[in-house]
N, C-alpha and C. Protein backbone atom coordinates (compact mmCIF):
# COMPACT_ATOMS: atom_id res chain seq x y z
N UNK A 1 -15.43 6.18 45.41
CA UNK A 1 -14.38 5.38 44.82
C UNK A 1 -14.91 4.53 43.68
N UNK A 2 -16.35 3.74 43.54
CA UNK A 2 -16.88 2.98 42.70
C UNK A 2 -16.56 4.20 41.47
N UNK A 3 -17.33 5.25 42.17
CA UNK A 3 -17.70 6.09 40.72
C UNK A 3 -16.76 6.73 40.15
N UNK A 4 -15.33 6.74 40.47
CA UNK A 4 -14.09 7.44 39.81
C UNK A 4 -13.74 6.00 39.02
N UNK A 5 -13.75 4.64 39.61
CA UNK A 5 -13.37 3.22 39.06
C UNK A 5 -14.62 3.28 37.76
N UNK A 6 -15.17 3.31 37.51
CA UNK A 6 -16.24 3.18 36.81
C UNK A 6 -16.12 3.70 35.65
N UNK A 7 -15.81 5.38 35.87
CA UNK A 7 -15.58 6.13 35.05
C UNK A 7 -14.18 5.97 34.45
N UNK A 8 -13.14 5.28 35.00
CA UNK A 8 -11.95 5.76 34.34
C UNK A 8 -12.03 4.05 33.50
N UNK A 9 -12.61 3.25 34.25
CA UNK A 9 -13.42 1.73 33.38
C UNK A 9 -13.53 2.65 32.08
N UNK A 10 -14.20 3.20 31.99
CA UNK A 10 -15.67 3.71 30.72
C UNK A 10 -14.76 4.49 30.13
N UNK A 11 -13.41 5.41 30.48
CA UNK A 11 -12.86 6.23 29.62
C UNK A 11 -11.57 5.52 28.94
N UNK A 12 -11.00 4.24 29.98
CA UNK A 12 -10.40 3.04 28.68
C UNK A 12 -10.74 2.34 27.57
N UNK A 13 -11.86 1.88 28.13
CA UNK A 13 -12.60 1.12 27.01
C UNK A 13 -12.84 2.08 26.00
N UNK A 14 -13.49 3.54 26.16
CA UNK A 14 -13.51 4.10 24.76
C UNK A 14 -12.19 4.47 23.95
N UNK A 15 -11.22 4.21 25.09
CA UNK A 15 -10.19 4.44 23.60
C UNK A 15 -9.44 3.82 23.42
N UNK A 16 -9.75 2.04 24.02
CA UNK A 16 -9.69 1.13 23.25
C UNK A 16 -10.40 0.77 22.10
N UNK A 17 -11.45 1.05 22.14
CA UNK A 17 -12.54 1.13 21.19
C UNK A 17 -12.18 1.98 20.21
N UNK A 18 -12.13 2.95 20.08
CA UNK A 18 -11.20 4.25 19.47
C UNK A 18 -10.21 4.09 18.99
N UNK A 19 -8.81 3.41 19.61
CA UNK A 19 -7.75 2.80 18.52
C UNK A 19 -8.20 1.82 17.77
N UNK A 20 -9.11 0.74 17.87
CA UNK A 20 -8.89 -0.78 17.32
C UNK A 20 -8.56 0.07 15.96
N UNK A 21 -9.46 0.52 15.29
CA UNK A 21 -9.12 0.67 13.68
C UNK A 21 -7.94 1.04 13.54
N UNK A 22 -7.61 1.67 13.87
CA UNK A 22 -5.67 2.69 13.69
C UNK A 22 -5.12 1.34 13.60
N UNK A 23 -5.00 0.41 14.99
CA UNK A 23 -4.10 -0.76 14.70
C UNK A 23 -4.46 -1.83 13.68
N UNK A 24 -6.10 -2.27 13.26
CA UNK A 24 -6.16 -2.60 12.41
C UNK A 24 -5.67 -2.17 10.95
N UNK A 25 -5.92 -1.13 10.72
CA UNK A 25 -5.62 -0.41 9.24
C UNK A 25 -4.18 -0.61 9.20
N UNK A 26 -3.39 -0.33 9.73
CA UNK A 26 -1.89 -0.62 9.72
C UNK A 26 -1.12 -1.57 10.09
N UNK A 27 -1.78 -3.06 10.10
CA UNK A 27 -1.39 -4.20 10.37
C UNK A 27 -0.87 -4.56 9.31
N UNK A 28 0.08 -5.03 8.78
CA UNK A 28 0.90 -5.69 7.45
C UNK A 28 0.47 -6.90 8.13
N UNK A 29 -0.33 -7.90 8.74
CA UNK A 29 -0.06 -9.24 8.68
C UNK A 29 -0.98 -10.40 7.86
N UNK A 30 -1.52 -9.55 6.99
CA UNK A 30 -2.24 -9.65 5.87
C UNK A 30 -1.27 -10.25 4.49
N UNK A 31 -0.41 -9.43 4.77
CA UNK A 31 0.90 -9.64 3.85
C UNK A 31 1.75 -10.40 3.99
N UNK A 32 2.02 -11.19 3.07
CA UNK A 32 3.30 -12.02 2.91
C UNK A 32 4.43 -11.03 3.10
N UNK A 33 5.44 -10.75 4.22
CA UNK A 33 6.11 -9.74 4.04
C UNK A 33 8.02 -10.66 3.85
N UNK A 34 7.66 -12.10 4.16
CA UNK A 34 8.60 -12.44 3.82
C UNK A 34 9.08 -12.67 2.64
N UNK A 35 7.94 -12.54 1.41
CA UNK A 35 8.57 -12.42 0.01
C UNK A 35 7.92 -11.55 -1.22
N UNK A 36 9.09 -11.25 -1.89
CA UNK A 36 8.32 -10.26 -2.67
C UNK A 36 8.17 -10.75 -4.00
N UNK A 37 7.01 -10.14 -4.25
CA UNK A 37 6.35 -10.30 -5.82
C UNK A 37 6.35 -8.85 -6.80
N UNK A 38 7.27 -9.57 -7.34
CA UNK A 38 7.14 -8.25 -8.97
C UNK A 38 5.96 -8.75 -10.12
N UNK A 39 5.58 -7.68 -10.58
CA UNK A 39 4.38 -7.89 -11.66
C UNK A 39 4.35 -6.77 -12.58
N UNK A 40 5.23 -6.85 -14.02
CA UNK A 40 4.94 -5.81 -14.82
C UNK A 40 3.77 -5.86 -15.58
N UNK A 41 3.22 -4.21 -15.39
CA UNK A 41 1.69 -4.20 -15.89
C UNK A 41 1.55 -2.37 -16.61
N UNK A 42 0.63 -2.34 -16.57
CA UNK A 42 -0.15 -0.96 -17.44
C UNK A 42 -0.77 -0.26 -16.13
N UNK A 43 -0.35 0.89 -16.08
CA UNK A 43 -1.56 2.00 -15.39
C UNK A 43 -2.62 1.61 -16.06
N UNK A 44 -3.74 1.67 -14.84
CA UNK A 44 -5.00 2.04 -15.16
C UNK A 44 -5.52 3.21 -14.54
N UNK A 45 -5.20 3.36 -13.04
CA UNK A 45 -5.47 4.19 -12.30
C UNK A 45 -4.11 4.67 -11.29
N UNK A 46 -4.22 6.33 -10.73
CA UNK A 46 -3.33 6.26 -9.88
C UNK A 46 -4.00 7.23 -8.78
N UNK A 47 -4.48 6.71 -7.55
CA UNK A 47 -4.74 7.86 -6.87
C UNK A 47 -3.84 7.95 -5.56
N UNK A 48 -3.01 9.54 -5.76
CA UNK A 48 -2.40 9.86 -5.41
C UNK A 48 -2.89 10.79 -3.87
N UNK A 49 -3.27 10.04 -3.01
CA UNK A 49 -4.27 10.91 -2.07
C UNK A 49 -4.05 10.18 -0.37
N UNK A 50 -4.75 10.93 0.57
CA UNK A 50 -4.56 10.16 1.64
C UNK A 50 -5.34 9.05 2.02
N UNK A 51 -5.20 8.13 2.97
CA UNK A 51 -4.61 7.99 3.50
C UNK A 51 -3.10 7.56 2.92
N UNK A 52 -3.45 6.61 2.04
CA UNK A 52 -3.04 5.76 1.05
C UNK A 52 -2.54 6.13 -0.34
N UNK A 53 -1.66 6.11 -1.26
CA UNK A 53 -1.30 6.22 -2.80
C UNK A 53 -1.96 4.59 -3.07
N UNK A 54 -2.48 4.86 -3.72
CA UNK A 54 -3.19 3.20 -4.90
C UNK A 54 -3.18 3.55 -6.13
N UNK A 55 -2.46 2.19 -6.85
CA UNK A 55 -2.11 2.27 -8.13
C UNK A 55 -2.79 0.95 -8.50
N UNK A 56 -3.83 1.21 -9.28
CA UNK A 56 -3.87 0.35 -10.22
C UNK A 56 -3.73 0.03 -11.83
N UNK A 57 -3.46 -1.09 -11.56
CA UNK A 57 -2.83 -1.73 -13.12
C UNK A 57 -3.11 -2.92 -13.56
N UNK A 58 -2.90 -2.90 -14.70
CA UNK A 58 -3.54 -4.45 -15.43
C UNK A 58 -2.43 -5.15 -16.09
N UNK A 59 -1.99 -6.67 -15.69
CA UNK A 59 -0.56 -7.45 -16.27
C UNK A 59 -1.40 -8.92 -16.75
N UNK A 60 -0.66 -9.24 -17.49
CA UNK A 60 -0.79 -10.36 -17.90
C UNK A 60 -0.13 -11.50 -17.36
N UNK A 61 -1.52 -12.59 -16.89
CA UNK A 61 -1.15 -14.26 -16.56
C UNK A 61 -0.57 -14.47 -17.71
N UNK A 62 0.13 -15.95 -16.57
CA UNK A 62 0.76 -17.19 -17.86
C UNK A 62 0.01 -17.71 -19.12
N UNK A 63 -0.86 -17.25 -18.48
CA UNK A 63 -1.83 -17.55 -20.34
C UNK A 63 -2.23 -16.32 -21.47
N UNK A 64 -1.44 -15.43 -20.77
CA UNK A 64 -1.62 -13.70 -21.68
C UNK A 64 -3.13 -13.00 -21.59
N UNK A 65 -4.08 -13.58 -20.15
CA UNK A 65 -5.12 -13.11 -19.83
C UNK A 65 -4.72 -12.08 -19.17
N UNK A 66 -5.64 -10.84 -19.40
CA UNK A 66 -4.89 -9.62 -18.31
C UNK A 66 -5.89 -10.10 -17.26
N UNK A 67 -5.73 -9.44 -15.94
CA UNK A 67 -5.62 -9.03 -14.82
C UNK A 67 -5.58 -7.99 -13.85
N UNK A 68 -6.21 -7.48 -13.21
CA UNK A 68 -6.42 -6.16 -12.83
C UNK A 68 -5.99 -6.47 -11.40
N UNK A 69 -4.62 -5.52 -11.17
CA UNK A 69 -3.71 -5.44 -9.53
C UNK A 69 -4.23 -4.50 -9.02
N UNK A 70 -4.16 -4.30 -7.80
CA UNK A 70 -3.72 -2.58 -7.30
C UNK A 70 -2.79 -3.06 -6.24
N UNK A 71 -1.77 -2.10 -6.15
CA UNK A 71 -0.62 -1.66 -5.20
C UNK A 71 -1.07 -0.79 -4.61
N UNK A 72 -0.94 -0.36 -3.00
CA UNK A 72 -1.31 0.43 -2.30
C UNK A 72 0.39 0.76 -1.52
N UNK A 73 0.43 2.15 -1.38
CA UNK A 73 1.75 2.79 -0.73
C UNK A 73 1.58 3.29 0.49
N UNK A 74 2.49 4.04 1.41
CA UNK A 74 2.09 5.02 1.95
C UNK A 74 1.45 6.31 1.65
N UNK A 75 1.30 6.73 2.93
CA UNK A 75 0.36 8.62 2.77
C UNK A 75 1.38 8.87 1.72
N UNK A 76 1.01 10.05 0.09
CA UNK A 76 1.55 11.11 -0.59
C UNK A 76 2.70 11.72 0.02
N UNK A 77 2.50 12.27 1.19
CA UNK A 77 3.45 13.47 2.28
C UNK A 77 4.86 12.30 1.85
N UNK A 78 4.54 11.26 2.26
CA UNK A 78 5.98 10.62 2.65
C UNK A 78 6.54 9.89 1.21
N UNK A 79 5.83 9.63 0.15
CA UNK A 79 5.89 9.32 -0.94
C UNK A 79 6.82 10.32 -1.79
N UNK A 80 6.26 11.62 -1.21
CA UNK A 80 6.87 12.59 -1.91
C UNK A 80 8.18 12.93 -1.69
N UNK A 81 8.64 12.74 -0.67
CA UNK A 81 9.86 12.91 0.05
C UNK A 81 11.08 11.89 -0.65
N UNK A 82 10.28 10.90 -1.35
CA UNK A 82 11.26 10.16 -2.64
C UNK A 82 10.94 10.33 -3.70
N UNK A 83 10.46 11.28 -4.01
CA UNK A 83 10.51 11.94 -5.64
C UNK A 83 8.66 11.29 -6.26
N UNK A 84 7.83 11.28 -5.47
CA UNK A 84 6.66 10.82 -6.31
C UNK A 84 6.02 12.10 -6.03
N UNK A 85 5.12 12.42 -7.35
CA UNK A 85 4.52 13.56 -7.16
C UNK A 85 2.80 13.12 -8.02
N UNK A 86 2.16 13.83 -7.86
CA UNK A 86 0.69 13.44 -8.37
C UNK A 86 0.89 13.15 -10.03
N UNK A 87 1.65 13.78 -10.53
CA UNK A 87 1.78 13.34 -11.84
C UNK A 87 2.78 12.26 -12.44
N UNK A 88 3.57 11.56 -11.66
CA UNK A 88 4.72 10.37 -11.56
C UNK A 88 3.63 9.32 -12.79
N UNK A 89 2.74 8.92 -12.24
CA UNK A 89 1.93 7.82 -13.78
C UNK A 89 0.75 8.43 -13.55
N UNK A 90 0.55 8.16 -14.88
CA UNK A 90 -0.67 7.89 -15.83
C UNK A 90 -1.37 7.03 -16.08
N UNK A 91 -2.50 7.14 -16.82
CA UNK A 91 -3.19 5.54 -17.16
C UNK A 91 -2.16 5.58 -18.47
N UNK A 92 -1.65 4.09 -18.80
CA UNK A 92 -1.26 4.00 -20.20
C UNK A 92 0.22 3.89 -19.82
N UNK A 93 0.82 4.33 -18.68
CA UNK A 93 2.55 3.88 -18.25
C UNK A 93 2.64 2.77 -17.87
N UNK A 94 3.73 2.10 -18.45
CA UNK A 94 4.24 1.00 -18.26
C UNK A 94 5.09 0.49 -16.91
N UNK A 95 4.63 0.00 -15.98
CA UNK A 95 5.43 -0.11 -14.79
C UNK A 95 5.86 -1.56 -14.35
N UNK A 96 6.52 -1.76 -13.63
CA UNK A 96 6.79 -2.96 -12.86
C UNK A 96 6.92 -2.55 -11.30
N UNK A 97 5.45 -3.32 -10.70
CA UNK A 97 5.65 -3.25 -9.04
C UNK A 97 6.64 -3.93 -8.39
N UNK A 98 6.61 -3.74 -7.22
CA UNK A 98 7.78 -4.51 -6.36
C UNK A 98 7.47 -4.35 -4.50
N UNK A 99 6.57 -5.48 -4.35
CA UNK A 99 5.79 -5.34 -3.32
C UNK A 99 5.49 -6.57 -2.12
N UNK A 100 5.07 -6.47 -1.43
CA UNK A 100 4.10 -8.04 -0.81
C UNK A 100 2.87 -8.18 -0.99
N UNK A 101 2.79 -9.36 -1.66
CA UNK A 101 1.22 -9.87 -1.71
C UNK A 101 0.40 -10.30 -0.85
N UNK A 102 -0.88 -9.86 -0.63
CA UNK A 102 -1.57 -10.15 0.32
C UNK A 102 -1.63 -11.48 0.31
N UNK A 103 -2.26 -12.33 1.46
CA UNK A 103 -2.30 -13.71 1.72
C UNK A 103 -3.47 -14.57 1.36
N UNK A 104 -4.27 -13.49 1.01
CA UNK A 104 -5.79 -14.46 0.94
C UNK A 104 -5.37 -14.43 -0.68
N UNK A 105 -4.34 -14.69 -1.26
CA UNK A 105 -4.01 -14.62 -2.64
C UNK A 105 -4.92 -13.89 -4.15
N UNK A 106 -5.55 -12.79 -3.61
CA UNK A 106 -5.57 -11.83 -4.14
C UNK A 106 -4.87 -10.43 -4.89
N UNK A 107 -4.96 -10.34 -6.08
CA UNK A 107 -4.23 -9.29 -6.76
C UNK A 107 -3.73 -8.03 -5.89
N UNK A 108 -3.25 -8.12 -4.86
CA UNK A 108 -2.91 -7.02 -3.88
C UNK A 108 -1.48 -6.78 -3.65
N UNK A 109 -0.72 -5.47 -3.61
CA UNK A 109 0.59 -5.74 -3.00
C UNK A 109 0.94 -3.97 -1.94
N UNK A 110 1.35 -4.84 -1.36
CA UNK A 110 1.71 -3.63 -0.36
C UNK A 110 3.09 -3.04 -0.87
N UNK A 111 3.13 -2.19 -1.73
CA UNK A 111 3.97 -1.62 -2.87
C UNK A 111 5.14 -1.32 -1.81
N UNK A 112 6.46 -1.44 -2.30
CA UNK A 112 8.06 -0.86 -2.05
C UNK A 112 8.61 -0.26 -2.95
N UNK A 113 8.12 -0.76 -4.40
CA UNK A 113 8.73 0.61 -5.10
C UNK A 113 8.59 0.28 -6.70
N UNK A 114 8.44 1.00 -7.54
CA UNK A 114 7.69 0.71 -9.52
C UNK A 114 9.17 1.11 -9.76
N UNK A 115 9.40 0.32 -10.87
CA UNK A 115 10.48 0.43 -11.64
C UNK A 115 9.74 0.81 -13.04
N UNK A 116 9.69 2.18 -13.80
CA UNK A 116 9.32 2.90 -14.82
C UNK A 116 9.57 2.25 -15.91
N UNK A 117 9.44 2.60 -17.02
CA UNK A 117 10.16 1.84 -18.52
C UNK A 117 11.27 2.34 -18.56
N UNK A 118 11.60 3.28 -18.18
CA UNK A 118 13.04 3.94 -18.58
C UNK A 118 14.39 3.73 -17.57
N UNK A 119 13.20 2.41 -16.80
CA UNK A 119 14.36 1.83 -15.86
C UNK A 119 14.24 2.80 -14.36
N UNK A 120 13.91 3.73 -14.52
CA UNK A 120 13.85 4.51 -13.26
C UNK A 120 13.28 3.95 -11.98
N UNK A 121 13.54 3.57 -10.98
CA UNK A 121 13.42 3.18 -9.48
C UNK A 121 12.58 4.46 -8.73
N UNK A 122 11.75 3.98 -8.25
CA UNK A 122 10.82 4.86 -7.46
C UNK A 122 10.68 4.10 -6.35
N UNK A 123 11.17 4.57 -4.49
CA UNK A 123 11.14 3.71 -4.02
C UNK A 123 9.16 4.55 -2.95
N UNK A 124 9.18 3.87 -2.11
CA UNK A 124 8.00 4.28 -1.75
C UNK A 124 8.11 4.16 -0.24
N UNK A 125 9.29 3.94 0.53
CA UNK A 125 9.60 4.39 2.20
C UNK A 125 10.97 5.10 2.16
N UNK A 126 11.17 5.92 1.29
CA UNK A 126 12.15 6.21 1.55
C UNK A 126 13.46 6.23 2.13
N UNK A 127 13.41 4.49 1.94
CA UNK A 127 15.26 3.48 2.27
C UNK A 127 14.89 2.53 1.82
N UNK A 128 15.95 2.05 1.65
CA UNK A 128 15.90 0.82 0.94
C UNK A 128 14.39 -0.07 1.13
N UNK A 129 14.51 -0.48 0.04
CA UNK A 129 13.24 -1.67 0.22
C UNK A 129 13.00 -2.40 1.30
N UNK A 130 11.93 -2.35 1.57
CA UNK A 130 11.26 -3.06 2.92
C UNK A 130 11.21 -2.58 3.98
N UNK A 131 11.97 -1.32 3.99
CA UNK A 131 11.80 -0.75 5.27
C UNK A 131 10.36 0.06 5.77
């Protein structure tokens, strides 16, 4: 009886041990999720890949110093399912994010959706914002 208790001890703990990251990595409580921050800026980068889509871009402070953001989305798979595809931006497109900012007040936003120059809405959970 010790040694079935022991063992099934030893086979929780490893996959408690085993999730922590999953629930860490997908914790929003990093994020201000009660308000959102827009920031129009410039592609610099867009990688369109898993786990994560990250976009970065460079906007200008109140003093016309640029600034280097990145927005991070969901996985591609589900991105795509609202019209983003690996070629959606470029370095050199003009966007406006629409996201939550991380809390340790760093250039970070947990992206909901870029509004293009041509006005176009790209959302990034496919329903309405924030979901």
């Amino acid at each position: 009886m010790k040694i079935k208790f022991a063992a099934l001890s030893g086979l929780i703990a490893a996959l408690l041990l085993a999730c922590g990251p999953v629930f860490a990595h997908h914790a929003w409580g990093n994020y201000d999720m009660s308000n959102t921050t827009t920031v129009k800026g410039t592609v610099v980068s867009f990688d369109f890949g898993n786990p994560h889509v990250w976009i970065g871009f460079e906007a200008k402070d109140e003093k016309g110093n640029l600034e280097r953001w990145d927005a991070g989305g969901p996985s591609p798979n589900r991105m795509e399912g609202t019209g983003w595809s690996q070629s959606t931006l470029k370095p050199g497109d003009q966007i406006t994010a629409v996201g939550n900012r991380i809390k340790d007040g760093s250039r970070k936003l947990r992206l909901a959706k870029v509004i293009l120059s041509d006005g176009k809405e790209l959302l990034c959970y496919g329903t309405r914002y924030g979901s």
